[in-house]
C-alpha atoms as a PDB file:
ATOM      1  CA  UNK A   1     103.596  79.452 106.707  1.00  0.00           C
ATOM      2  CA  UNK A   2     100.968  81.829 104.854  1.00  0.00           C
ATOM      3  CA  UNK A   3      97.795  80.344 105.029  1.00  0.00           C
ATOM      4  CA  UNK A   4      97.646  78.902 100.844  1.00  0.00           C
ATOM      5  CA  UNK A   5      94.461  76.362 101.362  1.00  0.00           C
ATOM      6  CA  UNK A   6      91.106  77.200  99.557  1.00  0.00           C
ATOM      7  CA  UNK A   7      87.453  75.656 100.133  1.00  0.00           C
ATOM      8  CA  UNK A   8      85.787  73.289  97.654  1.00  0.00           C
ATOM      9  CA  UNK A   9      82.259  73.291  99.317  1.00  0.00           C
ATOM     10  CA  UNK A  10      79.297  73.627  97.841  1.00  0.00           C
ATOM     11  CA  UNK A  11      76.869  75.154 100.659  1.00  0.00           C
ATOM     12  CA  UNK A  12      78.101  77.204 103.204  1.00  0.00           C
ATOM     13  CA  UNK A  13      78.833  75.739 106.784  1.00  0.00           C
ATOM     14  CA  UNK A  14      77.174  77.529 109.710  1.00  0.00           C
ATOM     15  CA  UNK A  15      79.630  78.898 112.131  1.00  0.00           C
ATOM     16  CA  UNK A  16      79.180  76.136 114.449  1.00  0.00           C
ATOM     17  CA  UNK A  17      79.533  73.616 111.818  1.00  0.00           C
ATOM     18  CA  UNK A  18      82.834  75.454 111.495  1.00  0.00           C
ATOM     19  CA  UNK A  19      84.214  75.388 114.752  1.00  0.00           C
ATOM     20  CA  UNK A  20      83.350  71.905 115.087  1.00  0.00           C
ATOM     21  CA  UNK A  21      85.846  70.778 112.127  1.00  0.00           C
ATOM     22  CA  UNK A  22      88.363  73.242 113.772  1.00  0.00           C
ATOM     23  CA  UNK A  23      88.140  71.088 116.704  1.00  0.00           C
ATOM     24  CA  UNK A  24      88.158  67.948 115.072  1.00  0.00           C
ATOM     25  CA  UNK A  25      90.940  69.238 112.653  1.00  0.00           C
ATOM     26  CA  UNK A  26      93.296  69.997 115.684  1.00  0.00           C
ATOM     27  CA  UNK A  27      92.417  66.395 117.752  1.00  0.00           C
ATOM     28  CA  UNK A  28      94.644  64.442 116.386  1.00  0.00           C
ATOM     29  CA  UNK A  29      94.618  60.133 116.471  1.00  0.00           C
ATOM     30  CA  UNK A  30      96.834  58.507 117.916  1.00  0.00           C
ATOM     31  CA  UNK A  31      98.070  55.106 116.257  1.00  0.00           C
ATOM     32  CA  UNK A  32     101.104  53.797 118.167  1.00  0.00           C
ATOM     33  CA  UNK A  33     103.016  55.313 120.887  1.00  0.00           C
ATOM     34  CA  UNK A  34     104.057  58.419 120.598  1.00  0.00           C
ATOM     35  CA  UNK A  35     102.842  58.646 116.973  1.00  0.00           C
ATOM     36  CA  UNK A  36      99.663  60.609 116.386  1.00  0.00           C
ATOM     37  CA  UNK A  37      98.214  61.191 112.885  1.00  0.00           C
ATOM     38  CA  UNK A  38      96.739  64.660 112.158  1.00  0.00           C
ATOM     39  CA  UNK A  39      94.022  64.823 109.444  1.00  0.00           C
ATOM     40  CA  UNK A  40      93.819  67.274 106.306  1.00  0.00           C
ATOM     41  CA  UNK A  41      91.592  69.310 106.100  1.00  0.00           C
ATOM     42  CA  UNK A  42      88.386  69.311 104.494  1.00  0.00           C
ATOM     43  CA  UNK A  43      88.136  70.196 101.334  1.00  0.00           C
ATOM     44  CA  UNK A  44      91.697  72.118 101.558  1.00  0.00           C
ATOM     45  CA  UNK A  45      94.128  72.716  98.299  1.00  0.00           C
ATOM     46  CA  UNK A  46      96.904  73.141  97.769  1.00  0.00           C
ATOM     47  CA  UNK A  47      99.655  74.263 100.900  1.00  0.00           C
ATOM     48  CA  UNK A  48      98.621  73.412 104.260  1.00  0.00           C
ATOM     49  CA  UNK A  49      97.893  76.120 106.438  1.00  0.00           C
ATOM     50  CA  UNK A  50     101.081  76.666 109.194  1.00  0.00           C
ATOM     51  CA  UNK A  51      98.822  76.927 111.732  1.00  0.00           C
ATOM     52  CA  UNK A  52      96.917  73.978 111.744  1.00  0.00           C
ATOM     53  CA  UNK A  53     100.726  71.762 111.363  1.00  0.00           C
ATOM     54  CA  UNK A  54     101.355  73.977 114.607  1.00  0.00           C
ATOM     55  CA  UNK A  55      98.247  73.072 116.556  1.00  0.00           C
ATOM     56  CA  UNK A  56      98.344  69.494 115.691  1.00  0.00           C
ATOM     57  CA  UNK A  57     102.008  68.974 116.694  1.00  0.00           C
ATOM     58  CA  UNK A  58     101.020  70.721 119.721  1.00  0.00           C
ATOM     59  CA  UNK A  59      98.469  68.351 120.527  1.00  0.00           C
ATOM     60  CA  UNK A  60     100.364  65.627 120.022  1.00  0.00           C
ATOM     61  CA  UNK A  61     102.891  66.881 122.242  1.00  0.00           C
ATOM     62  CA  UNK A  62     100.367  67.765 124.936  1.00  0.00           C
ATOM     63  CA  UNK A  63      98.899  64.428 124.318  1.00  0.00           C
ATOM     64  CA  UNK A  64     102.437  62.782 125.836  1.00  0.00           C
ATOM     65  CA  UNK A  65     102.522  64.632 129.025  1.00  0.00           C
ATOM     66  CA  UNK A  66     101.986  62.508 132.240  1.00  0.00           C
ATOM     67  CA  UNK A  67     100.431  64.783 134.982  1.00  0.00           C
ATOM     68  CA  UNK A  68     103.347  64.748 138.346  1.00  0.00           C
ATOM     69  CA  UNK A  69     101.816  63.873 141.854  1.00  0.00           C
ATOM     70  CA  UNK A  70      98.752  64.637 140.493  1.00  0.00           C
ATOM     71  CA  UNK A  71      99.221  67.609 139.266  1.00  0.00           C
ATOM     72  CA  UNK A  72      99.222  68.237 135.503  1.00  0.00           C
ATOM     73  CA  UNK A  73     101.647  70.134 133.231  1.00  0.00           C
ATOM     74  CA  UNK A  74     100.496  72.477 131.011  1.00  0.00           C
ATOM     75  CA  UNK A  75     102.392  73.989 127.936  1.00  0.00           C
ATOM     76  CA  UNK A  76     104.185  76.988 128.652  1.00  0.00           C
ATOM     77  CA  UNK A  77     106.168  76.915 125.120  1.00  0.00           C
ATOM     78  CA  UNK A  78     106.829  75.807 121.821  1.00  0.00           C
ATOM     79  CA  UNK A  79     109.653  76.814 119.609  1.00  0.00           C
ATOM     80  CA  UNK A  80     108.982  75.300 115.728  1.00  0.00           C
ATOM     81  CA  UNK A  81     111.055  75.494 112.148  1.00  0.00           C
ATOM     82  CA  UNK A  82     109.272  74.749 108.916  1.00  0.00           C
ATOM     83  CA  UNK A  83     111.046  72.586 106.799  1.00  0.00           C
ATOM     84  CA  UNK A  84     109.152  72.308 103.690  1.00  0.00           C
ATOM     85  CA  UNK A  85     105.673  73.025 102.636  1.00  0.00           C
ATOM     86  CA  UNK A  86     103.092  70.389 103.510  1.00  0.00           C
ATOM     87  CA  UNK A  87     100.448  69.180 100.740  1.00  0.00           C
ATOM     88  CA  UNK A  88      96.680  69.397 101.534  1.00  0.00           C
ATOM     89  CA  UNK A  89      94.620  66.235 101.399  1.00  0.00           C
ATOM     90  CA  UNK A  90      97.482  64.400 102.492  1.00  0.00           C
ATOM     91  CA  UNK A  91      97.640  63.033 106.725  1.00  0.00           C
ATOM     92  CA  UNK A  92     100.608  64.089 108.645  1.00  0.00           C
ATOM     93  CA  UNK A  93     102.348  61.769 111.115  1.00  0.00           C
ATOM     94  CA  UNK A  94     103.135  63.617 114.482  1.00  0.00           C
ATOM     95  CA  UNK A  95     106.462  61.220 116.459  1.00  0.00           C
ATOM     96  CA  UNK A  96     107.159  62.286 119.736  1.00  0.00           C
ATOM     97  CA  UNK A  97     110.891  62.439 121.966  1.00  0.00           C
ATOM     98  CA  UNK A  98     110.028  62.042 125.255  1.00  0.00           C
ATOM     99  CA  UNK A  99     113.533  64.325 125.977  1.00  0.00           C
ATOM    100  CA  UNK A 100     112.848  64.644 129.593  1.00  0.00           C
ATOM    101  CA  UNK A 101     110.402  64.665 132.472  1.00  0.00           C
ATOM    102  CA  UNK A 102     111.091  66.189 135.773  1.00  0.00           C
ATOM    103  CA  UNK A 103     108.925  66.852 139.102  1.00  0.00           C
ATOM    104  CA  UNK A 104     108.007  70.568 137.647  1.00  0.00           C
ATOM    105  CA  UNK A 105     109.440  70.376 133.863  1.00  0.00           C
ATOM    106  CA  UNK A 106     108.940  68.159 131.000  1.00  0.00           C
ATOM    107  CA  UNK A 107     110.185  68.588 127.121  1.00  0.00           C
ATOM    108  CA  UNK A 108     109.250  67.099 124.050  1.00  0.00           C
ATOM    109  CA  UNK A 109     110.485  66.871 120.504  1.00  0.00           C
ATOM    110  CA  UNK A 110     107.826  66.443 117.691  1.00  0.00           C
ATOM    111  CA  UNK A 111     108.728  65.278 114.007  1.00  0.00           C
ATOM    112  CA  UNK A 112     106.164  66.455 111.948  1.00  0.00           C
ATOM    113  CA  UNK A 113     105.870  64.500 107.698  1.00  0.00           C
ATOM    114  CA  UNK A 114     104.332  64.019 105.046  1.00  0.00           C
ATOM    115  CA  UNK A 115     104.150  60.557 102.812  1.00  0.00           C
ATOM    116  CA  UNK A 116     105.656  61.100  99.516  1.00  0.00           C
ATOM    117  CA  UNK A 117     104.147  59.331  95.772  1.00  0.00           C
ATOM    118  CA  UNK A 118     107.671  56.924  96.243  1.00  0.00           C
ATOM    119  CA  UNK A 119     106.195  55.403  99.773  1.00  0.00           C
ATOM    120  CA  UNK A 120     109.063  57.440 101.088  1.00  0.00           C
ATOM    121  CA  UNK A 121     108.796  60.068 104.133  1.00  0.00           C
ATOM    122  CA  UNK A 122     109.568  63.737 103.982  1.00  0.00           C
ATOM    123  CA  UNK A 123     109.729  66.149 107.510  1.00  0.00           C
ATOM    124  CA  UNK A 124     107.497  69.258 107.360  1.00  0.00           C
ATOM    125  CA  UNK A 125     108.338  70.756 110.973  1.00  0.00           C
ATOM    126  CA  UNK A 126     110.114  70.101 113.718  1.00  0.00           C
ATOM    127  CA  UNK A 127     108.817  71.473 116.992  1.00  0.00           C
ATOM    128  CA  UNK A 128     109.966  71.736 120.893  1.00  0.00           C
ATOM    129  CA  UNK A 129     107.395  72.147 123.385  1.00  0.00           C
ATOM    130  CA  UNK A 130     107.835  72.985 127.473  1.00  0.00           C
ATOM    131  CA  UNK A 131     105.433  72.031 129.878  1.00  0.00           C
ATOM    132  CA  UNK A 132     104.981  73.444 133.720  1.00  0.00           C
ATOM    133  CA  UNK A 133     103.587  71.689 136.634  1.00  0.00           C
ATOM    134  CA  UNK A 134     101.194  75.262 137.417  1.00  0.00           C
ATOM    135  CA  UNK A 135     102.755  77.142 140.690  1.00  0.00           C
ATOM    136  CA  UNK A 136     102.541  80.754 142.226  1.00  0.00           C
ATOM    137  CA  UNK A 137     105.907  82.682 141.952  1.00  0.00           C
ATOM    138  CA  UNK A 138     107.123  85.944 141.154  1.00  0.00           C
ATOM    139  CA  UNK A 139     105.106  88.133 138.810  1.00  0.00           C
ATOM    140  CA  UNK A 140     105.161  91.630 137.138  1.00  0.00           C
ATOM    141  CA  UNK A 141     103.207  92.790 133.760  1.00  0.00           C
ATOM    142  CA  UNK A 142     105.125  95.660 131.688  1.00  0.00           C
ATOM    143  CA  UNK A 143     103.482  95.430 128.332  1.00  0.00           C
ATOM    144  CA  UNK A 144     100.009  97.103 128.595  1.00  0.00           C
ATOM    145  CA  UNK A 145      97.213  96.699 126.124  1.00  0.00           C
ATOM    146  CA  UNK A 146      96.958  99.333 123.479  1.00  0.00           C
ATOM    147  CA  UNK A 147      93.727 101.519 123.795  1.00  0.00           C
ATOM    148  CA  UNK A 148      92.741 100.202 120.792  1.00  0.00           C
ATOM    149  CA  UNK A 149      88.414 100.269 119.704  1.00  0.00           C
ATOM    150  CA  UNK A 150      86.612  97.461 121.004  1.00  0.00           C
ATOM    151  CA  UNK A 151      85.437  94.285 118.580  1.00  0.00           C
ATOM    152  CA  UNK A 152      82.195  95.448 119.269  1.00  0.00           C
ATOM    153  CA  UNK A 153      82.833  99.225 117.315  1.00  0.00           C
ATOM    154  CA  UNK A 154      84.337  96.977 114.346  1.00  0.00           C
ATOM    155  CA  UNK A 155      83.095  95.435 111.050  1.00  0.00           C
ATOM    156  CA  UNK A 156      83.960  91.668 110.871  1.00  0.00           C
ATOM    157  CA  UNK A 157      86.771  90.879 108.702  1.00  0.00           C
ATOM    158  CA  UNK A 158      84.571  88.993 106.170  1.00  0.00           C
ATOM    159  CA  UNK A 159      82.272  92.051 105.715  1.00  0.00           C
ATOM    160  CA  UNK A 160      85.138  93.887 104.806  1.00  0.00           C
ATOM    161  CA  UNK A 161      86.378  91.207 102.565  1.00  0.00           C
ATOM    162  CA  UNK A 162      82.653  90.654 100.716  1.00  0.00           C
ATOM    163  CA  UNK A 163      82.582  94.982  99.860  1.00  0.00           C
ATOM    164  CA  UNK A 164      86.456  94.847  98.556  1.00  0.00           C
ATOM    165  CA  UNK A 165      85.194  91.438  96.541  1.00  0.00           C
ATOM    166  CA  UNK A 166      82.183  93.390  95.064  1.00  0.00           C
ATOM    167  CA  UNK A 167      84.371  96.471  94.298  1.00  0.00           C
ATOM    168  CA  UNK A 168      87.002  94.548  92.679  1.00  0.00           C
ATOM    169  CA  UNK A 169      84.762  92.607  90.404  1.00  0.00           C
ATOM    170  CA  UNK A 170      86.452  90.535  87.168  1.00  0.00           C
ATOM    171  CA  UNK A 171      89.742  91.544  88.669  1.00  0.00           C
ATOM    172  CA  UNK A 172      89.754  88.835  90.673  1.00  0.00           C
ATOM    173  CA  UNK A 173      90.385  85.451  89.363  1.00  0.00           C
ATOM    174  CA  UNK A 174      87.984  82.915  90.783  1.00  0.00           C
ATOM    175  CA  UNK A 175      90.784  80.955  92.811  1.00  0.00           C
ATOM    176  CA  UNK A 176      91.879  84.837  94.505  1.00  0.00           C
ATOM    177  CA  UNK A 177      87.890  85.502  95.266  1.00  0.00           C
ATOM    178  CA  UNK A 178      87.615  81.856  97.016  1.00  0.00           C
ATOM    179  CA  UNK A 179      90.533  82.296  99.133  1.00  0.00           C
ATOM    180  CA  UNK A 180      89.665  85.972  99.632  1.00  0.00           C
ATOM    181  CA  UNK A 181      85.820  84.688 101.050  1.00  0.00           C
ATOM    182  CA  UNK A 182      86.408  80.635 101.895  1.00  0.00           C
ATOM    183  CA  UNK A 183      84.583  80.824 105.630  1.00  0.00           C
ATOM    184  CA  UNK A 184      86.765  80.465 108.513  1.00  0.00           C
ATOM    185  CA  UNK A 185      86.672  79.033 112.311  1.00  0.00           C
ATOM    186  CA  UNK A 186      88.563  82.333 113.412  1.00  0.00           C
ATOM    187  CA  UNK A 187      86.510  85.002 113.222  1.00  0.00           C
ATOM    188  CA  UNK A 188      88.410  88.665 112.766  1.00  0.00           C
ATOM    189  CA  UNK A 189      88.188  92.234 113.238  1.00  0.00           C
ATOM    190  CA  UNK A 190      90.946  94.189 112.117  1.00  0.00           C
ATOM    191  CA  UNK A 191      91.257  97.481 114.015  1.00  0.00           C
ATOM    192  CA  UNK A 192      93.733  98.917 111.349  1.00  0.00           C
ATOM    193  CA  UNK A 193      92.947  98.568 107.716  1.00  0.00           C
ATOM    194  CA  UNK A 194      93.436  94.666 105.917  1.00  0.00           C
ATOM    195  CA  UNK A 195      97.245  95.357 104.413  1.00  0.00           C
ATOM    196  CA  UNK A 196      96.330  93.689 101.623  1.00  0.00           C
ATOM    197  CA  UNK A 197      93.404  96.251 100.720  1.00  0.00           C
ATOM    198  CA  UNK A 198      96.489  99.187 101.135  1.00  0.00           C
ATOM    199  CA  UNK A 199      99.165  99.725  99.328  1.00  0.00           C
ATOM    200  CA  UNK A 200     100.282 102.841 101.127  1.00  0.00           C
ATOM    201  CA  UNK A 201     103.937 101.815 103.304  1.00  0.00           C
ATOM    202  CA  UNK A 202     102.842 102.431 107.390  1.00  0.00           C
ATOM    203  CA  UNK A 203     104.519 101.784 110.053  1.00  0.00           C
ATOM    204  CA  UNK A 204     104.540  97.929 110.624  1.00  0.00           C
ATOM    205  CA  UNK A 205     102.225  97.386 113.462  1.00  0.00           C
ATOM    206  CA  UNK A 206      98.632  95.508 113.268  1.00  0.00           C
ATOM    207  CA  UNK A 207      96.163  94.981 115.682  1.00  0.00           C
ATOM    208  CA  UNK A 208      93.162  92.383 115.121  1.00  0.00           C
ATOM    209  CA  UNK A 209      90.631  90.853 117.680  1.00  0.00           C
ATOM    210  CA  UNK A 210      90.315  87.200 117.102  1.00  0.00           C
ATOM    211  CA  UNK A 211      87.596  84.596 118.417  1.00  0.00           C
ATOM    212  CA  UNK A 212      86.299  80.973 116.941  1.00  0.00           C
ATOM    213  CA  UNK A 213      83.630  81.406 115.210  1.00  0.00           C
ATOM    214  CA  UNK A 214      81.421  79.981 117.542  1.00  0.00           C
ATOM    215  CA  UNK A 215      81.664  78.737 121.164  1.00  0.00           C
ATOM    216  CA  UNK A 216      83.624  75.488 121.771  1.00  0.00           C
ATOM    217  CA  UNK A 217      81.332  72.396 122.111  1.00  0.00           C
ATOM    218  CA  UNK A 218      81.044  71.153 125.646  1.00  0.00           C
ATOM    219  CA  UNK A 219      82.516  67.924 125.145  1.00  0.00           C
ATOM    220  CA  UNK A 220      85.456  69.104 123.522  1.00  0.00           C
ATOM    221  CA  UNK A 221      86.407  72.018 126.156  1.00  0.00           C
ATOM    222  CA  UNK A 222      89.774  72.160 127.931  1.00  0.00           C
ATOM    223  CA  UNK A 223      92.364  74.122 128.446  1.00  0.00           C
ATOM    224  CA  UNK A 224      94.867  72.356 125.679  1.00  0.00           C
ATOM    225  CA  UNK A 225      92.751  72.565 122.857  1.00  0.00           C
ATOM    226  CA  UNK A 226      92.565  76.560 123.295  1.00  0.00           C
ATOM    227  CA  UNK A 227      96.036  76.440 123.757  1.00  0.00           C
ATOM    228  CA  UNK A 228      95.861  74.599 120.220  1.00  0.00           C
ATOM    229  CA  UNK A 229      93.383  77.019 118.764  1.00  0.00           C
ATOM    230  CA  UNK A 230      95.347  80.007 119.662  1.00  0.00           C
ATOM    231  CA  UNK A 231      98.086  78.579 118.075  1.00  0.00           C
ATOM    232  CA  UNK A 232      96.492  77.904 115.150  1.00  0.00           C
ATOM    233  CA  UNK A 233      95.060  81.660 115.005  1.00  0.00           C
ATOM    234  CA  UNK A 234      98.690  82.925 115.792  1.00  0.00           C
ATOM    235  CA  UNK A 235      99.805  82.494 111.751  1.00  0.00           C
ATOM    236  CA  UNK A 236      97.173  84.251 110.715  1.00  0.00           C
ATOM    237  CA  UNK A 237      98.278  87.589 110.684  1.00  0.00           C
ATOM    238  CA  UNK A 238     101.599  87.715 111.741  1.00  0.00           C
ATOM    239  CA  UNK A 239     103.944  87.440 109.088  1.00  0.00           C
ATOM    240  CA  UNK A 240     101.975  90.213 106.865  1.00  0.00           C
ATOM    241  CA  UNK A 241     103.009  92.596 110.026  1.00  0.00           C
ATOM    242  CA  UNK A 242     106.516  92.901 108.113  1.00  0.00           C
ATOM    243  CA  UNK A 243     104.950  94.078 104.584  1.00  0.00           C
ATOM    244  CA  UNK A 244     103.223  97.062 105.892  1.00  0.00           C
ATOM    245  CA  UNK A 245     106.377  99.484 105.747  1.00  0.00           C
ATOM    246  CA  UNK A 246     107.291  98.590 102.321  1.00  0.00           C
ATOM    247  CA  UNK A 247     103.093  98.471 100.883  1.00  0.00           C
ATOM    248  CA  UNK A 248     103.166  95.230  98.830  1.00  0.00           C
ATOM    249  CA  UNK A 249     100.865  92.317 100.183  1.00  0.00           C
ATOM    250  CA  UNK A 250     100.602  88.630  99.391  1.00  0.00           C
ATOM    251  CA  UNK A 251      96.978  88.784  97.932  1.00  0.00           C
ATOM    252  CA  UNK A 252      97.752  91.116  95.128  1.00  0.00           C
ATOM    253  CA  UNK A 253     100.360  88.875  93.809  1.00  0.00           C
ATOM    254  CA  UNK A 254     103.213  91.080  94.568  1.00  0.00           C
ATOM    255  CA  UNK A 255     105.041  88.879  97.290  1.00  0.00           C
ATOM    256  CA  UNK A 256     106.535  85.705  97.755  1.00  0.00           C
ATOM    257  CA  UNK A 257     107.071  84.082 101.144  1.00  0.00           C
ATOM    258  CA  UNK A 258     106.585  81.574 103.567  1.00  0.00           C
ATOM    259  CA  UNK A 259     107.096  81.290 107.739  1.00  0.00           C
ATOM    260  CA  UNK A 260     110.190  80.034 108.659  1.00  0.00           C
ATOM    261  CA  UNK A 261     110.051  79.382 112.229  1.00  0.00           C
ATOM    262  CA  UNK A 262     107.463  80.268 115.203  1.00  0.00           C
ATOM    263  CA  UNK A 263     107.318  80.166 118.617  1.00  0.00           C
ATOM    264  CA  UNK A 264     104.958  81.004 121.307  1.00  0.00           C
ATOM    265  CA  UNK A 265     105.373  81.593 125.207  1.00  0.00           C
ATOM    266  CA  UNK A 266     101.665  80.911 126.944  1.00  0.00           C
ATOM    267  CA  UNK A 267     101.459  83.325 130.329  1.00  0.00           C
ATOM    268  CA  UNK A 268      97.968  82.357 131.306  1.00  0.00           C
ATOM    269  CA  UNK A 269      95.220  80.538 130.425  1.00  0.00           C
ATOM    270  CA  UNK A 270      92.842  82.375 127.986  1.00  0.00           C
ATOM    271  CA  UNK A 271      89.744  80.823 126.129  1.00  0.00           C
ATOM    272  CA  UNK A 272      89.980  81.023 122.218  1.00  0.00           C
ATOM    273  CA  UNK A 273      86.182  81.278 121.935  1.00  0.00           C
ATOM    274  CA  UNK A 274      86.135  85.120 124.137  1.00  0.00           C
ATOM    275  CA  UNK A 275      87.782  88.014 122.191  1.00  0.00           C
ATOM    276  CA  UNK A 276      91.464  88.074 122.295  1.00  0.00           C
ATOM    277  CA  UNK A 277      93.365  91.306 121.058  1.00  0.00           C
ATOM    278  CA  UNK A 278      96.654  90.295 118.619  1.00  0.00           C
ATOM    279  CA  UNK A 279      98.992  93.119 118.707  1.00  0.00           C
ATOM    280  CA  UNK A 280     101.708  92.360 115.837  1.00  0.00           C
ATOM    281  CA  UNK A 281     104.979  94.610 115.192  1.00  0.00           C
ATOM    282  CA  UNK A 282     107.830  94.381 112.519  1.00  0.00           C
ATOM    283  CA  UNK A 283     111.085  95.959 114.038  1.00  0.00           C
ATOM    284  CA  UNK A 284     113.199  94.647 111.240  1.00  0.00           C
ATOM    285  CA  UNK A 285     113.002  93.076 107.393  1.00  0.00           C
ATOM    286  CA  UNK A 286     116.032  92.639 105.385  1.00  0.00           C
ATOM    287  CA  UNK A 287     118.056  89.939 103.507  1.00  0.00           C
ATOM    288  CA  UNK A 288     114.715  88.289 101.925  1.00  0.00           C
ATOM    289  CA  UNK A 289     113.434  87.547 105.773  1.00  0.00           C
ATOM    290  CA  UNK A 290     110.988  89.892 107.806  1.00  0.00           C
ATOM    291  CA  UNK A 291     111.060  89.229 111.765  1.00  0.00           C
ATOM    292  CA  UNK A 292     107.803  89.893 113.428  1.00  0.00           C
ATOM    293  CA  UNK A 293     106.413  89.481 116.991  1.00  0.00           C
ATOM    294  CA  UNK A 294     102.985  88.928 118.676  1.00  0.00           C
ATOM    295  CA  UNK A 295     101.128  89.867 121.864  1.00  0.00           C
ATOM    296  CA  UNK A 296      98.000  88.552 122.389  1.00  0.00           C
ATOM    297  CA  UNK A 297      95.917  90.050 125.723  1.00  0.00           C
ATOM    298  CA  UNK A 298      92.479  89.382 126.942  1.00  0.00           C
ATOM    299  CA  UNK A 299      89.483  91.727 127.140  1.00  0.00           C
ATOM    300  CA  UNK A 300      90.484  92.329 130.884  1.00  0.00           C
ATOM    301  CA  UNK A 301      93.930  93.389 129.487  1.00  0.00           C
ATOM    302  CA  UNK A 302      95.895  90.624 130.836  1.00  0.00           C
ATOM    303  CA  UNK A 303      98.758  89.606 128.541  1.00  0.00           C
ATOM    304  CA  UNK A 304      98.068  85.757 127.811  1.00  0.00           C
ATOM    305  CA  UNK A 305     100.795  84.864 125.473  1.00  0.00           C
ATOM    306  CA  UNK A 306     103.534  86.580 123.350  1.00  0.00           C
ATOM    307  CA  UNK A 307     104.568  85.174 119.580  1.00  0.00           C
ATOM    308  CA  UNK A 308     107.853  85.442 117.492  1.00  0.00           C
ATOM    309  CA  UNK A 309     108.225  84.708 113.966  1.00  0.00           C
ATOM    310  CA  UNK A 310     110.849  85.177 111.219  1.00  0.00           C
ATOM    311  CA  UNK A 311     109.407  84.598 107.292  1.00  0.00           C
ATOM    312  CA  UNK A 312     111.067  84.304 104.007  1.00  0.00           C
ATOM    313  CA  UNK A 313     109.989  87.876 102.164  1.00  0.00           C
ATOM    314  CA  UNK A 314     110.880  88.496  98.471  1.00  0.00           C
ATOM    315  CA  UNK A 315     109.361  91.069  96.168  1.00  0.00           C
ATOM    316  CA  UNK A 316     107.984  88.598  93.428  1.00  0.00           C
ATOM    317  CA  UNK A 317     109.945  89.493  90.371  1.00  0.00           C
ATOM    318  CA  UNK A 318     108.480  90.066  86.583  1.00  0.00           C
ATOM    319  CA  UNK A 319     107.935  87.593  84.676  1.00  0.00           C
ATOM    320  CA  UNK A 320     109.544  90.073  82.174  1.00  0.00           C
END
């Protein structure tokens, strides 16, 4: 889904105060067996961010693992299909299918919904997720990391963001200049230039170094909830990969969409709070659905993960 959730909040949180709800955002409660609850999000309107549904299914999924002979399983993969577009402000309920659990394999099945205002229950995503007892084995590595510049040589996203704000001036509407500047967990340095600040068609490829904002707290560190958090950051970008060729964007009004499905294959463990390089490509759009994918590498150049996504994408039409 594209992130749709705005900020009512009156002073500004410092970054750590940021990554801390992150982290709290993504641990979700659990209430019964195999049912976890996620919480909204703080001060959030409107459409709930994909990501964050993601991340806490994830969690609850990761949450259901038993380790094997000691050993414990780590996600290696998660396949997911929106259904419909969750509401901010209101709690999701995460139930788990314990599908199988082997010596080196386990699967589960996670329901993700939403109360309705009839008492009723509506599903927002479904998701899959494989876990791997860790073991040596074959390896290769053909998909080197661009040359790209490093986040150090780059502006922050929100710098970039504040000047185009201040350029833009009354053409904003106050709802577009608080989604357009709400502070974020993730922080973001575009290599190439925002799409949304372009409306020249380029080829559809995107590169962007992510990081949270701040370093995870102690207490909270392991290696799931980075697995969590780079889900989370994993919607941010991608589904905007398939606008570039065709110059319209989603902030200037002149798209409609919305993620359909996602999925994400985790090679190695990577920390979400060091720089990570997403590499995003279109090869294909057509029939009101864009298909992009994701590679996501650490500063050493190791490739940590790869992402897939396909996204409803329809030229919004004139009111006319």
């Amino acid at each position: 889904m594209a992130p749709r959730m705005a900020f009512a909040m009156t002073d500004t949180p410092t970054n750590r105060e940021l990554v801390d709800g992150l982290t709290r955002l993504l641990t979700v409660d659990k209430r019964a067996a195999d049912i976890h609850i996620g919480a909204p999000q703080k001060g959030g309107v409107g459409r709930v961010f994909g990501g964050q549904v993601l991340a806490q299914a994830l969690q609850a999924a990761q949450a259901s693992v038993p380790s094997s002979d000691n050993r414990a399983k780590t996600a290696h993969s998660l396949h997911a299909y929106f259904l419909r577009g969750g509401k901010e402000g209101i709690p999701i309920e995460y139930r788990i299918e314990r599908d199988f659990d082997g010596r080196s394999f386990s699967n589960r099945r996670v329901v993700a919904a939403q109360e309705n205002e009839d008492g009723t229950s509506s599903p927002i995503l479904n998701l899959t997720a494989s876990f791997q007892v860790p073991e040596t084995g074959l390896e290769h590595d053909d998909s080197p990391m661009p040359d790209v510049a490093p986040p150090d040589d780059l502006k922050p996203d929100m710098e970039m963001r504040r000047e185009m704000a201040d350029r833009m001036g009354d053409k904003l509407s106050d709802v577009q200049r608080a989604f357009m500047l709400r502070p974020r967990p993730i922080e973001m340095r575009t290599i190439d230039r925002l799409h949304w600040m372009n409306n020249e068609p380029r080829e559809p490829r995107a590169h962007t170094w992510f990081r949270t904002a701040a370093p995870v707290a102690a207490e909270a560190d392991t290696p799931s909830l980075h697995r969590a958090i780079m889900t989370y950051a994993s919607d941010y970008t991608l589904l905007g990969t398939s606008a570039l060729p065709h110059g319209l964007s989603w902030m200037r009004g002149e798209l409609v969409g919305a993620s359909l499905d996602h999925t994400i294959w985790f090679h190695r463990d990577a920390r979400a709070d060091e720089w990570l390089l997403y590499c995003t490509d279109a090869p294909w759009s057509g029939g009101g659905r864009g298909f992009n994918r994701g590679r996501i590498y650490n500063q050493s150049g190791e490739l940590v993960a790869s992402v897939a996504q396909e996204g409803m994408m329809r030229k919004r039409k004139s009111k006319s």
